[in-house]
N, C-alpha and C. Protein backbone atom coordinates (compact mmCIF):
# COMPACT_ATOMS: atom_id res chain seq x y z
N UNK A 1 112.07 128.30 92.53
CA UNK A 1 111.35 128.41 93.78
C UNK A 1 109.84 128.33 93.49
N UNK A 2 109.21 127.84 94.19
CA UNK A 2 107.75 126.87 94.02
C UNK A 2 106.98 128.95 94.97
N UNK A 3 105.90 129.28 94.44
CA UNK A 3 105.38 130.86 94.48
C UNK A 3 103.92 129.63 95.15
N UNK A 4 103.50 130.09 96.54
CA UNK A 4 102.67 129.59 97.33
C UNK A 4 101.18 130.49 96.53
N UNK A 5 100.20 129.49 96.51
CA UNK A 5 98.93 130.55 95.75
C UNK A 5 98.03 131.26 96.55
N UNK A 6 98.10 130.10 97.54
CA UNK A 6 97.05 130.49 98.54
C UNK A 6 98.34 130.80 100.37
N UNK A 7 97.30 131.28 101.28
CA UNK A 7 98.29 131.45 102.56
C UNK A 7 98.01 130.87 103.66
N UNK A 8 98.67 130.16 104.09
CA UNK A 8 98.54 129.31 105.42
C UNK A 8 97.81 130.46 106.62
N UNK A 9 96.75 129.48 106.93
CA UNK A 9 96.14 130.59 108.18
C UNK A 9 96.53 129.85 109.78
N UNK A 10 97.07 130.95 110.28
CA UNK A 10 96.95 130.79 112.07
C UNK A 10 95.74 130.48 112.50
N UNK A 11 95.72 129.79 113.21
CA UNK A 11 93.87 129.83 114.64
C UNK A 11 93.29 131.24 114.27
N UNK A 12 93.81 132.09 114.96
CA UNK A 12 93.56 133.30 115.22
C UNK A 12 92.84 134.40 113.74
N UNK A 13 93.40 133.67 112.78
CA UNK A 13 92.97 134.00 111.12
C UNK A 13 91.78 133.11 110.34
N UNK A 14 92.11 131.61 111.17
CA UNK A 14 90.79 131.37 110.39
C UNK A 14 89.61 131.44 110.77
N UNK A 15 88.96 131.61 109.42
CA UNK A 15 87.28 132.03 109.97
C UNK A 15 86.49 130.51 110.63
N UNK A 16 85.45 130.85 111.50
CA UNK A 16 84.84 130.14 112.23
C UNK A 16 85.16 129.00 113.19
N UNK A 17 84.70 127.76 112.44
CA UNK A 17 85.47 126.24 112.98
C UNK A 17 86.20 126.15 112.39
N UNK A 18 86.84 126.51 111.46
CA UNK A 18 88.46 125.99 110.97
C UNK A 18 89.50 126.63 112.13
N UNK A 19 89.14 128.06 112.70
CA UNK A 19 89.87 128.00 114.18
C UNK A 19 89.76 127.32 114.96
N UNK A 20 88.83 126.94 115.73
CA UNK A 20 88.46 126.04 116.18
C UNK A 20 89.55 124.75 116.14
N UNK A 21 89.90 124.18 115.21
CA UNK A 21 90.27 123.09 114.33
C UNK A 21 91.36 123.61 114.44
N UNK A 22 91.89 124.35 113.87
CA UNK A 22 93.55 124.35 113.90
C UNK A 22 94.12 124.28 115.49
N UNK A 23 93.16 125.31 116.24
CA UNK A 23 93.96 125.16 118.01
C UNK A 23 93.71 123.98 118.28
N UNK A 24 92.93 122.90 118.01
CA UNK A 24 92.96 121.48 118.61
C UNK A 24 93.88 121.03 118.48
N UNK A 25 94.10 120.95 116.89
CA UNK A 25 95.07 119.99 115.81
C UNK A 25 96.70 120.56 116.58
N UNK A 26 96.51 122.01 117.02
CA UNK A 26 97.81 122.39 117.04
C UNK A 26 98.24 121.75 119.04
N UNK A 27 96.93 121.98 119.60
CA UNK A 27 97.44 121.61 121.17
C UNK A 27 97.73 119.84 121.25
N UNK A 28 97.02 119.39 120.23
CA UNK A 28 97.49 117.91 120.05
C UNK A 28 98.63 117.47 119.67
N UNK A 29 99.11 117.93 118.67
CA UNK A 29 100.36 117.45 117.55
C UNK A 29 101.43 118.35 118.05
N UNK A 30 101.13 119.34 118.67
CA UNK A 30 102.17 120.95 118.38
C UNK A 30 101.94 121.59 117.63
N UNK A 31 101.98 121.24 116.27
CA UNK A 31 102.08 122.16 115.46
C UNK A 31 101.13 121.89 114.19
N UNK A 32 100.77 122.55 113.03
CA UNK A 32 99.93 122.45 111.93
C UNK A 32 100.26 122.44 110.74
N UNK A 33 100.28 121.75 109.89
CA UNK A 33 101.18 121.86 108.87
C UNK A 33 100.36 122.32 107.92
N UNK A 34 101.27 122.89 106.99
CA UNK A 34 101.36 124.14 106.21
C UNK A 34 99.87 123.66 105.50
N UNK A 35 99.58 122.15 104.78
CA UNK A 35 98.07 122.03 103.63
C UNK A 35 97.21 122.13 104.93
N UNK A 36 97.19 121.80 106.05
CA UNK A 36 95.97 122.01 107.04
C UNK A 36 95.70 123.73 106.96
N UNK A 37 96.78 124.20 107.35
CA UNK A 37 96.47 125.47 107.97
C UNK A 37 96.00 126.16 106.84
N UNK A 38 96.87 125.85 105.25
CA UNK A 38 95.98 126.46 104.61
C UNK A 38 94.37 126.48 103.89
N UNK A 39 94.26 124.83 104.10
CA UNK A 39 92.46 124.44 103.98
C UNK A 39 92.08 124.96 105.20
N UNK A 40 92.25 125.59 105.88
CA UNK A 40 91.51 126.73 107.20
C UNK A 40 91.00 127.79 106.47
N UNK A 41 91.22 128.38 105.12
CA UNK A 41 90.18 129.22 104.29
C UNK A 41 88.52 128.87 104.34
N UNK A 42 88.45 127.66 104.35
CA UNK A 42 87.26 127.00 104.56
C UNK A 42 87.36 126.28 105.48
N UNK A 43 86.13 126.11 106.35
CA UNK A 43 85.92 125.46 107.84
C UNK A 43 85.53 124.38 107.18
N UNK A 44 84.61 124.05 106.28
CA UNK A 44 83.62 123.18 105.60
C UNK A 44 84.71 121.97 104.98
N UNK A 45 85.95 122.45 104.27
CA UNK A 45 86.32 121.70 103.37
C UNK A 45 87.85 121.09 104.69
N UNK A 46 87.87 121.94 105.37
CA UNK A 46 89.11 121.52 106.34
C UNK A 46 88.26 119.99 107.23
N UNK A 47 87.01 120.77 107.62
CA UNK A 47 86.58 119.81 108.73
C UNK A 47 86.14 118.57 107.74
N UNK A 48 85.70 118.53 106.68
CA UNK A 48 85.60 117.30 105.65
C UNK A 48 87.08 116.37 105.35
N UNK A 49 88.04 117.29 104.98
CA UNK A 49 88.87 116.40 105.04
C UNK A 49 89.81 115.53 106.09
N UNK A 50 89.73 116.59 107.18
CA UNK A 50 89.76 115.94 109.02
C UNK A 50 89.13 114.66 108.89
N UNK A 51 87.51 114.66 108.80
CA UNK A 51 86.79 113.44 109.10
C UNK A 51 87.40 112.26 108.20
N UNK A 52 87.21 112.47 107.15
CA UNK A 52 87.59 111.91 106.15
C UNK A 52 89.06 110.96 106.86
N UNK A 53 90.01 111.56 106.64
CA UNK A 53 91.34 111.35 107.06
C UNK A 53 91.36 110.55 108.44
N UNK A 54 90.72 110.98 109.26
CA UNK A 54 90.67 110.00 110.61
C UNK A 54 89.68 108.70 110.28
N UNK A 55 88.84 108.81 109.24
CA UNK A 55 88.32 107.55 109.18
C UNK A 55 88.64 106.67 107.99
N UNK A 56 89.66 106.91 107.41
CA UNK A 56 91.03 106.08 106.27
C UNK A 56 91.65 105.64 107.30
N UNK A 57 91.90 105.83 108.14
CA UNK A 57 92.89 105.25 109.37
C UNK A 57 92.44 103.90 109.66
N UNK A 58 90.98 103.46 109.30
CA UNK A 58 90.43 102.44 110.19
C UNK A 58 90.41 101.08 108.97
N UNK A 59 90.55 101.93 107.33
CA UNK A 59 90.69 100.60 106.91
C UNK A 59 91.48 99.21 107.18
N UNK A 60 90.76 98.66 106.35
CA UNK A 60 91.66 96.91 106.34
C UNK A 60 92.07 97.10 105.31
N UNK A 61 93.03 97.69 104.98
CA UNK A 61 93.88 97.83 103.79
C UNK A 61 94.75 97.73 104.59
N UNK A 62 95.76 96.63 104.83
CA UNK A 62 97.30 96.78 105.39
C UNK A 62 97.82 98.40 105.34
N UNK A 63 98.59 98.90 105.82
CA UNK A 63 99.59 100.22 105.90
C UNK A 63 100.40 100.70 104.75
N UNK A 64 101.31 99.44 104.78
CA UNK A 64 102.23 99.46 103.38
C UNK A 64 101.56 99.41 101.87
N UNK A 65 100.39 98.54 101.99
CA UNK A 65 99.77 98.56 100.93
C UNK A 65 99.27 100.06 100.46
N UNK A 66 98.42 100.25 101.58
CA UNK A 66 98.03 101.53 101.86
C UNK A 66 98.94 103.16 100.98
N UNK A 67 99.78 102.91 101.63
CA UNK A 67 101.26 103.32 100.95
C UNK A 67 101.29 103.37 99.42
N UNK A 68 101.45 102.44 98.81
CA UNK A 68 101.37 102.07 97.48
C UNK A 68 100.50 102.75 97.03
N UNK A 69 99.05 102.17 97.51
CA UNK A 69 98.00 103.12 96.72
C UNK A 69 97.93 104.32 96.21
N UNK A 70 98.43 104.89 97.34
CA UNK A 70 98.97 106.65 98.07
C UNK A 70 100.13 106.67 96.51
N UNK A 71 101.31 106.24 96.39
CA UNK A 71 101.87 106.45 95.80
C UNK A 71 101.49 106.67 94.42
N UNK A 72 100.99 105.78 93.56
CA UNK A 72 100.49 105.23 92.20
C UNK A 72 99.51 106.52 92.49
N UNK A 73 98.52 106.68 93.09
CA UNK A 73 97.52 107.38 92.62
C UNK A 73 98.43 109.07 92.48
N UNK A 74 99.18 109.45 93.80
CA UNK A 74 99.79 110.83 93.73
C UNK A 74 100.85 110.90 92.63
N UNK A 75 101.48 110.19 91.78
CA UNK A 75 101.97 109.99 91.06
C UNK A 75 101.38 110.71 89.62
N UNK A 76 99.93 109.59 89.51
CA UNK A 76 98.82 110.58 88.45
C UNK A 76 98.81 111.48 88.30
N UNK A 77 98.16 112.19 89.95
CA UNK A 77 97.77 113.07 90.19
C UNK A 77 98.91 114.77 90.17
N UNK A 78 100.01 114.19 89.98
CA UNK A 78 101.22 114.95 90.10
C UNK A 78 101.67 115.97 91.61
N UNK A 79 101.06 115.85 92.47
CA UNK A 79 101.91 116.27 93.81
C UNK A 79 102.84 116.02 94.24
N UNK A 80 103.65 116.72 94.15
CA UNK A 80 105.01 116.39 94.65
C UNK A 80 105.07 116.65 96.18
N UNK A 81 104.38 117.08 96.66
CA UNK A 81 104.59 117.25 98.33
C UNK A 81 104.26 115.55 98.99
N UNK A 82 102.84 115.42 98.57
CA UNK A 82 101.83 114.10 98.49
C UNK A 82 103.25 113.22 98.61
N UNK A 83 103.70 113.24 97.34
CA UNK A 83 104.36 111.52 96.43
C UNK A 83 105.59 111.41 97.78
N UNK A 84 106.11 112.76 98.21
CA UNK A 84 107.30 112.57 99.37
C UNK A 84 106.64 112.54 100.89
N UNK A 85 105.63 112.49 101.26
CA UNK A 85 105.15 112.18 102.60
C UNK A 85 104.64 111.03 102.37
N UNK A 86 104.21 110.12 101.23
CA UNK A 86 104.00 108.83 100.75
C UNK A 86 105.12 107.84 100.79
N UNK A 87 106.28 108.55 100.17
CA UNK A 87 107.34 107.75 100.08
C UNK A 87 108.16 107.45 101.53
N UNK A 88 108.06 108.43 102.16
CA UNK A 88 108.31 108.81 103.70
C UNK A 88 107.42 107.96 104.21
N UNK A 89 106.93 107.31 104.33
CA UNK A 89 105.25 106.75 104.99
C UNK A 89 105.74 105.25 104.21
N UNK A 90 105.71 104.91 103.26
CA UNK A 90 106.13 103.49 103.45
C UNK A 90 107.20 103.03 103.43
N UNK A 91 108.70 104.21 103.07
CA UNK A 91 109.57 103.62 104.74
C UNK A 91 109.36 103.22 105.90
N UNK A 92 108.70 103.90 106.44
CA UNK A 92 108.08 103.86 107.61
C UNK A 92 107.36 102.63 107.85
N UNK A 93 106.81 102.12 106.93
CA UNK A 93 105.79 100.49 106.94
C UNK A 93 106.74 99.76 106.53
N UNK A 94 108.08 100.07 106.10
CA UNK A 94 108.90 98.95 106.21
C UNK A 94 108.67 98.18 104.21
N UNK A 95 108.29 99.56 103.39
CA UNK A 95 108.52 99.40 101.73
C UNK A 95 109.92 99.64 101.46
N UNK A 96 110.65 98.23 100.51
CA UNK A 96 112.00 98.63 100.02
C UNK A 96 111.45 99.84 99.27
N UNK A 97 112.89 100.61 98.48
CA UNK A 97 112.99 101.09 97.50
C UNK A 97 112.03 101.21 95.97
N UNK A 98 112.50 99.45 95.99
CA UNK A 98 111.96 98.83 94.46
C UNK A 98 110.50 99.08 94.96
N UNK A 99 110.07 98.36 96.17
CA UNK A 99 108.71 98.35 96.06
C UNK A 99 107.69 100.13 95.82
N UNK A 100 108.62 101.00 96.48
CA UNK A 100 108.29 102.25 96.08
C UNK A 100 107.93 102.50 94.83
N UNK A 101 108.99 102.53 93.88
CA UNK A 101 109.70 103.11 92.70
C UNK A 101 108.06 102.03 91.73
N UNK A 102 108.34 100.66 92.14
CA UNK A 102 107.04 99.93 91.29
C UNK A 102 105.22 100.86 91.84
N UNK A 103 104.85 101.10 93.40
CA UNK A 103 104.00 101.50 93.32
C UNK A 103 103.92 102.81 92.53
N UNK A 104 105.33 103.92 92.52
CA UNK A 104 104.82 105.17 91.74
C UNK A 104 104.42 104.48 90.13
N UNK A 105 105.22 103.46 89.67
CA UNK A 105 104.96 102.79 88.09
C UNK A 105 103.17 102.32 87.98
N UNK A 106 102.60 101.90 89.38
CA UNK A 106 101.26 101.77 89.12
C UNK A 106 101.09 99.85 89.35
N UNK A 107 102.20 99.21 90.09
CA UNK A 107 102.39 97.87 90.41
C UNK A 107 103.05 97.08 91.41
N UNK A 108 102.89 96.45 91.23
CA UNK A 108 103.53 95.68 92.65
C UNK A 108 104.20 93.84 92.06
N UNK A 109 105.49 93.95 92.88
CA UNK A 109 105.72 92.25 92.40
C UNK A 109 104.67 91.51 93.12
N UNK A 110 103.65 91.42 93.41
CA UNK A 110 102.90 91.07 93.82
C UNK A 110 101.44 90.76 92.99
N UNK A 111 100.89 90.21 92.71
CA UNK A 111 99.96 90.23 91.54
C UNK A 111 98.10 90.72 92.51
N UNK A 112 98.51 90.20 93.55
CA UNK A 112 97.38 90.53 94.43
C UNK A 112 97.11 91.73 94.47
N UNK A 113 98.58 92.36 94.98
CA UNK A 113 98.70 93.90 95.03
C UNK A 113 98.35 94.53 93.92
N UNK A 114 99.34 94.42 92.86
CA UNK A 114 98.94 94.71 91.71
C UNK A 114 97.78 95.19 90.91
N UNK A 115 97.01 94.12 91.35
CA UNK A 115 95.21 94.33 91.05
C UNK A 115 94.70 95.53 91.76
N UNK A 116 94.84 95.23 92.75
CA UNK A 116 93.84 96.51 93.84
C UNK A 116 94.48 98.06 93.25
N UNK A 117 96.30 97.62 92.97
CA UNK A 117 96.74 99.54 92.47
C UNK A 117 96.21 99.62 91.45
N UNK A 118 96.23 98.57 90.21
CA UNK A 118 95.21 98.98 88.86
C UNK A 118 93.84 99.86 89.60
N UNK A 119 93.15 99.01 90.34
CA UNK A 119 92.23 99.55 90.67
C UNK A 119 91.97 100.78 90.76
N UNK A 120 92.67 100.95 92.33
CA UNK A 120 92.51 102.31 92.50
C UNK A 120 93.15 103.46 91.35
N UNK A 121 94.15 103.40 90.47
CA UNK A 121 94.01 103.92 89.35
C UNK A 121 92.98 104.10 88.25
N UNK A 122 92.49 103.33 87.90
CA UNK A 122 91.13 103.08 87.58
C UNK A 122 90.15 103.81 88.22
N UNK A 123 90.16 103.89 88.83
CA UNK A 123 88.75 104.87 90.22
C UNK A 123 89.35 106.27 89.87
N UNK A 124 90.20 106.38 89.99
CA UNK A 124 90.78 108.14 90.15
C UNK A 124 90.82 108.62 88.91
N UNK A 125 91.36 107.54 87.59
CA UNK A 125 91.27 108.51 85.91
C UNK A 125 89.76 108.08 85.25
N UNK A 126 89.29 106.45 85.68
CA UNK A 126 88.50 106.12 84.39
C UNK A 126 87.36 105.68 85.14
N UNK A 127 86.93 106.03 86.45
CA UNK A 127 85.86 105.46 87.03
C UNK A 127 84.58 104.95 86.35
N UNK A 128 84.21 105.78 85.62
CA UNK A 128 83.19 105.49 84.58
C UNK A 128 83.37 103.89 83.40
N UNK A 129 84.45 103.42 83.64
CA UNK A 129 84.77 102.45 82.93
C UNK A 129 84.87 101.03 83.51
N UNK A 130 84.57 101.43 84.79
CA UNK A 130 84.42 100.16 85.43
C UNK A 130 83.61 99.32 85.24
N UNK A 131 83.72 97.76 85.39
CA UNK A 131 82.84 96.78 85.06
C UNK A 131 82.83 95.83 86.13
N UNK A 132 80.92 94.99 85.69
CA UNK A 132 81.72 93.89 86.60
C UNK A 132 82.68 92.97 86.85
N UNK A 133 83.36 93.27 85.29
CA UNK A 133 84.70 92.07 84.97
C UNK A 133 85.28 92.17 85.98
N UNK A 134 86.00 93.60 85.77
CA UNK A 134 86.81 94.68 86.74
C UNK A 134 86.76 93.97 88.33
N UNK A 135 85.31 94.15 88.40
CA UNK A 135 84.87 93.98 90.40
C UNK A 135 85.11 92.53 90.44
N UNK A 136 85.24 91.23 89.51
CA UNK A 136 85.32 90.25 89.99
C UNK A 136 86.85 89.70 89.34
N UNK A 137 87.53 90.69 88.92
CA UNK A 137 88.80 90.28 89.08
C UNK A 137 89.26 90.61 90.30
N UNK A 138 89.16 91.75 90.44
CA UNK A 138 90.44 91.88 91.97
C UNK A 138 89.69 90.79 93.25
N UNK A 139 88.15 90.64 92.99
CA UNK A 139 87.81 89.44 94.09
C UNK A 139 88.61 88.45 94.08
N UNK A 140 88.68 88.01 92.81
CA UNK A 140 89.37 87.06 92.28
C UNK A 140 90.42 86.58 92.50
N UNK A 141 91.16 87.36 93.45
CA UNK A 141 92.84 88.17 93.82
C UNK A 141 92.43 87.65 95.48
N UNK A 142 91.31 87.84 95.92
CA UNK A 142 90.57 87.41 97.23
C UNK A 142 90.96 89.07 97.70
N UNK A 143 90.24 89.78 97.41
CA UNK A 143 90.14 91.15 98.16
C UNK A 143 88.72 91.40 98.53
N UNK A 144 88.05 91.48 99.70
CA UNK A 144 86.68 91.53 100.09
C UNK A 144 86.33 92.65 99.50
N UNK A 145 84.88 92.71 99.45
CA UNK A 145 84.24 93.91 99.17
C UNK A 145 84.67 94.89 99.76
N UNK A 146 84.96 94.80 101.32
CA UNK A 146 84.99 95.86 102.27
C UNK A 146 86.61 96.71 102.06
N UNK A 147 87.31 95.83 101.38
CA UNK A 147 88.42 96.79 101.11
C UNK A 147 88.25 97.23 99.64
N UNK A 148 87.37 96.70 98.87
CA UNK A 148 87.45 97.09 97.54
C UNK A 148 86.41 98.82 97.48
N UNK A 149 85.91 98.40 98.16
CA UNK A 149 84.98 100.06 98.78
C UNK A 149 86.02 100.97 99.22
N UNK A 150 86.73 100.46 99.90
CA UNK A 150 87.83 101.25 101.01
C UNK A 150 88.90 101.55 100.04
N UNK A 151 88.83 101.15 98.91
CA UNK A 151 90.14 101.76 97.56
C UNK A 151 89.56 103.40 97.30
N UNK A 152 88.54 103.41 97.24
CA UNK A 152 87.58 104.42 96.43
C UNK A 152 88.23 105.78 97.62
N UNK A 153 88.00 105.44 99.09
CA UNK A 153 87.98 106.05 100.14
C UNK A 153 89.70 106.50 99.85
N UNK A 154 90.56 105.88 100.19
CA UNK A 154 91.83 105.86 99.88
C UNK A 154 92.10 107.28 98.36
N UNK A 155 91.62 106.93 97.23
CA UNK A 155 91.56 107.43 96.19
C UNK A 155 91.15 108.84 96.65
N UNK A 156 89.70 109.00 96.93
CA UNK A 156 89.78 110.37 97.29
C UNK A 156 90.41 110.82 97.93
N UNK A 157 90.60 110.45 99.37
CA UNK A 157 91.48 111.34 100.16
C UNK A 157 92.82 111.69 99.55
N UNK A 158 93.49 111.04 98.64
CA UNK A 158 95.11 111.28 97.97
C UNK A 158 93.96 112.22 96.62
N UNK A 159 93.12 112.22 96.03
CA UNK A 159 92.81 113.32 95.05
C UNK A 159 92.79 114.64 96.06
N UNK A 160 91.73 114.90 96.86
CA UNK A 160 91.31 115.74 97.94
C UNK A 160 93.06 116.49 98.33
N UNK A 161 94.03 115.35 98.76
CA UNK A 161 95.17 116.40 99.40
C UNK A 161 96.26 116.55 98.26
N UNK A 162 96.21 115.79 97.24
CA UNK A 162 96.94 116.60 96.07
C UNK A 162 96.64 117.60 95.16
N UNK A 163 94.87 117.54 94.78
CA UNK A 163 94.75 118.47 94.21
C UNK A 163 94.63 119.77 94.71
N UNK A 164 94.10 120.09 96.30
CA UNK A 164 94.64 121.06 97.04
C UNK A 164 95.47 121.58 97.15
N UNK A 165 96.65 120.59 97.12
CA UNK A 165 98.46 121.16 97.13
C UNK A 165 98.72 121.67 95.98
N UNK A 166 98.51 121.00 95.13
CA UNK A 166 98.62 121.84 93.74
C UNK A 166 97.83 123.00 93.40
N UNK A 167 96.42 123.18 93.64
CA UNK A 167 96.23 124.21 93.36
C UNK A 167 96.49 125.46 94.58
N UNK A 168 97.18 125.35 95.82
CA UNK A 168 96.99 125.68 96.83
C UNK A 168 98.99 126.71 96.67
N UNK A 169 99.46 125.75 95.65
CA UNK A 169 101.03 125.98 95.53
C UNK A 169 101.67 125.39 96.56
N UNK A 170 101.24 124.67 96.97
CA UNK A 170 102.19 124.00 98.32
C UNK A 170 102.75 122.48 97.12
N UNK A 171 104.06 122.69 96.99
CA UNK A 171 104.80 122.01 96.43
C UNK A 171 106.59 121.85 97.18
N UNK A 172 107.08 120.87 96.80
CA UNK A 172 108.53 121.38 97.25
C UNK A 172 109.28 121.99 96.47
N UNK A 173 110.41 122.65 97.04
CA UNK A 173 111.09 123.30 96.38
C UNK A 173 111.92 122.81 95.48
N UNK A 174 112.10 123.51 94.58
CA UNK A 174 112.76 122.86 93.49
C UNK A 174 114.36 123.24 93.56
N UNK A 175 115.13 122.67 93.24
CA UNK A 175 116.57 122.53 93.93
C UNK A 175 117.39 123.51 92.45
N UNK A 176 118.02 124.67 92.59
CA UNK A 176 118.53 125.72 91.14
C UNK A 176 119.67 124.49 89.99
């Protein structure tokens, strides 16, 4: 059994605008799920990753691709909550299996694809190692600037909600 580190806060518990924030999130959706309510410890880091998160929505990164990224990078990153609302999520975009199972490997039968998940792997372990080789291969692949920026964006937000979950103990349960 997965021992939670930190504790999910109600409206009514969290301090400042993170209440605020949770009664919106909650009169909108219904309900709040468990990594929101518990980044409600901080108003600062909840309402950062809110913004954040609603404005990943707007890339030109296709969905499914999108997906992939999500996968390969939470994979690294080791979240297991992440890697199953990922995997859940490009069912949902209409990813076989294989194509799953290759983005957690860090690839795609796709060579286009391929490039951009190196990438964003690359951004999340070895950023510092990037080159311009690097930036004019995946062009090379024909990926605009504007999505090659938008990898970086992608990258954090899957560092931001895995490494939270992990250090937060929000994991799934582990089966005896």
């Amino acid at each position: 059994m997965t021992t939670r580190r930190m504790t999910a806060l109600s409206p009514e518990q969290a301090p400042g605008r993170a209440g605020e924030l949770l009664t919106d999130i909650a009169r909108r959706h219904g309900s709040v799920g468990e990594m929101v309510s518990t980044m409600a410890h901080s108003p600062a880091l909840l309402d950062g990753y809110l913004n954040l998160s609603r404005a990943m929505k707007r890339v030109k990164i296709p969905r499914a691709l999108s997906e992939k990224l999500s996968l390969a990078v939470q994979e690294w990153i080791g979240c297991g909550t992440c890697a199953e609302a990922h995997r859940a999520a490009g069912r949902a975009a209409g990813l076989s299996e294989t194509d799953l199972e290759l983005a957690r490997q860090g690839t795609s039968t796709d060579p286009r694809e391929a490039a951009l998940i190196g990438l964003a792997l690359r951004v999340l372990a070895e950023p510092g190692s990037l080159s311009d080789e690097d930036v004019a291969e995946v062009r090379s692949h024909g990926w605009s600037d504007r999505v090659i920026a938008e990898v970086v964006g992608v990258v954090t937000l899957n560092l931001l909600t895995g490494a939270f979950n992990l250090l937060a103990g929000i994991q799934p349960e582990r089966e005896a």
